[in-house]
C-alpha atoms as a PDB file:
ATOM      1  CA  UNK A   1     -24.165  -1.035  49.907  1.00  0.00           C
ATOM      2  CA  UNK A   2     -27.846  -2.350  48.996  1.00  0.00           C
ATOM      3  CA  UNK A   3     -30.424   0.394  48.607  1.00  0.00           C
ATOM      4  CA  UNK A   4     -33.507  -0.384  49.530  1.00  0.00           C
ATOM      5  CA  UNK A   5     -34.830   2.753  48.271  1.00  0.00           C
ATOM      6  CA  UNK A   6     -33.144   5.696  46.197  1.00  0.00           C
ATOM      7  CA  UNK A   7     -30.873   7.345  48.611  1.00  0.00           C
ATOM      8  CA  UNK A   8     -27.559   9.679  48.165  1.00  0.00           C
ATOM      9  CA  UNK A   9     -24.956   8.175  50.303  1.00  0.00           C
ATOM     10  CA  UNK A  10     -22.692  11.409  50.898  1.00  0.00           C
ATOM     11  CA  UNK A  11     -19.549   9.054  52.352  1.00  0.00           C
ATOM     12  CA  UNK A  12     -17.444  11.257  51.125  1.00  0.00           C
ATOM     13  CA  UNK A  13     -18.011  13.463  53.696  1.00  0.00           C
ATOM     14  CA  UNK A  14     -17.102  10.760  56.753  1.00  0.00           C
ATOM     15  CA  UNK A  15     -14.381  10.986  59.204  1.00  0.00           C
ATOM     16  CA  UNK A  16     -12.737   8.008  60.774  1.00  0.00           C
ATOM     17  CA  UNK A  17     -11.095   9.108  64.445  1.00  0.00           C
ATOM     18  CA  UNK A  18      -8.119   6.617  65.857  1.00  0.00           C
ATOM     19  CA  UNK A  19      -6.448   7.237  68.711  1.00  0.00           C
ATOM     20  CA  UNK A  20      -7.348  11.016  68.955  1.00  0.00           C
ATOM     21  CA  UNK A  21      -6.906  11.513  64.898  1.00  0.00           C
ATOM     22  CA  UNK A  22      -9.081  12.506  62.284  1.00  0.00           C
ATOM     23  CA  UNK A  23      -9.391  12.022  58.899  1.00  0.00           C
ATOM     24  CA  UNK A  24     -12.006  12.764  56.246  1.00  0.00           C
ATOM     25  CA  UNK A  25     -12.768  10.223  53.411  1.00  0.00           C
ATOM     26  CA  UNK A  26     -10.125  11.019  50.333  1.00  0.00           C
ATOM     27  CA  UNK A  27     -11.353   9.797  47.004  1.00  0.00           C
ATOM     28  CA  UNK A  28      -9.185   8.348  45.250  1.00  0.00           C
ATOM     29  CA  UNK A  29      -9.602   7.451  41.729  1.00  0.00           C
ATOM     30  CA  UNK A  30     -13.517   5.951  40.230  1.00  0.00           C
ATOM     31  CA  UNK A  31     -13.653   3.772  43.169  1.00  0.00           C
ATOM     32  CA  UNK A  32     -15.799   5.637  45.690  1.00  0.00           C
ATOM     33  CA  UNK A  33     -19.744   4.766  46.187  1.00  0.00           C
ATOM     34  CA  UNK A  34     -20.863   8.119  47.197  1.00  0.00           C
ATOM     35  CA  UNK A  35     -23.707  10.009  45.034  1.00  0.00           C
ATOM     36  CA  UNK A  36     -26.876   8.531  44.200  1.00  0.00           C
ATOM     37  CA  UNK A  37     -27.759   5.136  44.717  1.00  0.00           C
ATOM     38  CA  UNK A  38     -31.326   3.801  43.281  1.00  0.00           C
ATOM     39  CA  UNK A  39     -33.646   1.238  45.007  1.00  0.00           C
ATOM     40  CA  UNK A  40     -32.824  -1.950  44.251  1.00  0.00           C
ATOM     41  CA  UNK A  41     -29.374  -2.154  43.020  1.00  0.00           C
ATOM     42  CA  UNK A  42     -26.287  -2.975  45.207  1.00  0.00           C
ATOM     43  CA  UNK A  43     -22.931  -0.736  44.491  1.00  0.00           C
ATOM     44  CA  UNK A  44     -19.400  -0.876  46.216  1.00  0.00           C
ATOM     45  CA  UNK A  45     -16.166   0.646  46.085  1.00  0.00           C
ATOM     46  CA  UNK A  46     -13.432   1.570  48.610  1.00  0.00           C
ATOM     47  CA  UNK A  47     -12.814   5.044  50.778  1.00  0.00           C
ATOM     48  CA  UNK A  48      -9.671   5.977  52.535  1.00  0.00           C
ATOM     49  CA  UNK A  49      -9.120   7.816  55.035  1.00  0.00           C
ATOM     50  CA  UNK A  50      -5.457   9.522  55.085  1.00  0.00           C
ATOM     51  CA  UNK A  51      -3.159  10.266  58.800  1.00  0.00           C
ATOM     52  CA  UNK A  52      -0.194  12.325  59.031  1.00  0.00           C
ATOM     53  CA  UNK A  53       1.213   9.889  61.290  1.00  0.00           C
ATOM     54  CA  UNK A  54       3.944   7.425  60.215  1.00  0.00           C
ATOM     55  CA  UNK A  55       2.465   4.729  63.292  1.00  0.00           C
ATOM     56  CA  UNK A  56       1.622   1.479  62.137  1.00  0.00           C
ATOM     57  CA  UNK A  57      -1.292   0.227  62.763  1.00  0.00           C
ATOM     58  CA  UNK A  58      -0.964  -1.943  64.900  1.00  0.00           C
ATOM     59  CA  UNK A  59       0.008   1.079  66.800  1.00  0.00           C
ATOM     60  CA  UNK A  60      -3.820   1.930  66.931  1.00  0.00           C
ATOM     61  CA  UNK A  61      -5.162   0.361  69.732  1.00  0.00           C
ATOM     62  CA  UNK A  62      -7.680   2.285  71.651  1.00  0.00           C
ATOM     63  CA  UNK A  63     -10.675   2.119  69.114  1.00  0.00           C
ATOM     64  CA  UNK A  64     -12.248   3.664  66.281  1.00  0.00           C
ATOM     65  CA  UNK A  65     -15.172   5.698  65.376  1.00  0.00           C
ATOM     66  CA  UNK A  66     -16.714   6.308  61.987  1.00  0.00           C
ATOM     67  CA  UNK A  67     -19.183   8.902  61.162  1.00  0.00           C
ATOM     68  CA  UNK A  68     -20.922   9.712  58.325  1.00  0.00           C
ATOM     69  CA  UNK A  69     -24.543  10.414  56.534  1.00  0.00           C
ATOM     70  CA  UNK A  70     -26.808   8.949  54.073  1.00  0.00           C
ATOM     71  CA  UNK A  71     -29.867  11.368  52.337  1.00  0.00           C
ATOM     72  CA  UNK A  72     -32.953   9.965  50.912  1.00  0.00           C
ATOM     73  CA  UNK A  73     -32.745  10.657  47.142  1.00  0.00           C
ATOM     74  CA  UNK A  74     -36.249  12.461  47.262  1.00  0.00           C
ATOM     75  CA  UNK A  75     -35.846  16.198  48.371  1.00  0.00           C
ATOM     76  CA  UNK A  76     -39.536  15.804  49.827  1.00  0.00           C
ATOM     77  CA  UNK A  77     -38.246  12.979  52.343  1.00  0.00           C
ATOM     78  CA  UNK A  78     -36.735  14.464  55.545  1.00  0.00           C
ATOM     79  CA  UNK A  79     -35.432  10.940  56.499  1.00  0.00           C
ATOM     80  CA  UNK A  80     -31.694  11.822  57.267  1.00  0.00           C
ATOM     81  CA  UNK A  81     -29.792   8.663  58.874  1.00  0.00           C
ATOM     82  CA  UNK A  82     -26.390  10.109  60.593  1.00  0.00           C
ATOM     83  CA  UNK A  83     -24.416   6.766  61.350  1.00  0.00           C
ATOM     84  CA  UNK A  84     -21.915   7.248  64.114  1.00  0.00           C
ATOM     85  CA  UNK A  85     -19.775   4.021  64.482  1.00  0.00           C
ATOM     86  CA  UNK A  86     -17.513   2.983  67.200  1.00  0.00           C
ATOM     87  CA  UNK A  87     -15.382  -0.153  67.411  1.00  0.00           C
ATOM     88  CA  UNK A  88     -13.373  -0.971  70.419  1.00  0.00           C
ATOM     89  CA  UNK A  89     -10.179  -2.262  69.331  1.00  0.00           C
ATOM     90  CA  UNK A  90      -8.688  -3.581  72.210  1.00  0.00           C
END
């Protein structure tokens, strides 16, 4: 993720639905990007998202929808961006 200005990514918070399951975003380990992010600098890392199902994936074939929110870094700026993704996977 690039920020173009400071900004608090809370991805930890997202939910990825497939085929009528949910999951929120486990972090695992130092490798999540949530938290503050400053203008300017570009940061990754990895989330996963954890099913109680034993499918393969391959199994998943309807589509899937991500959802989560990023919060401008100043608590003056009201500029809340809610992304709700959807990918058809068939």
């Amino acid at each position: 993720m690039a920020a173009k200005k400071d900004v608090d990514p809370l991805l930890n918070i997202s939910s990825l639905s497939v085929d009528g399951q949910q999951a929120d975003a486990a972090i695992v380990g130092g490798s999540d990007f949530s938290g503050d992010i400053n203008a300017g600098v570009t940061k990754d890392g990895s989330l996963y998202y954890i099913f109680d199902s034993n499918d393969d994936l391959s199994n998943f074939t309807k589509g899937l929808r991500w959802k989560g929110e990023i919060f401008p870094a100043d608590s003056n700026d009201t500029n809340t961006k809610e992304y709700d993704l959807s990918l058809d996977l068939s």
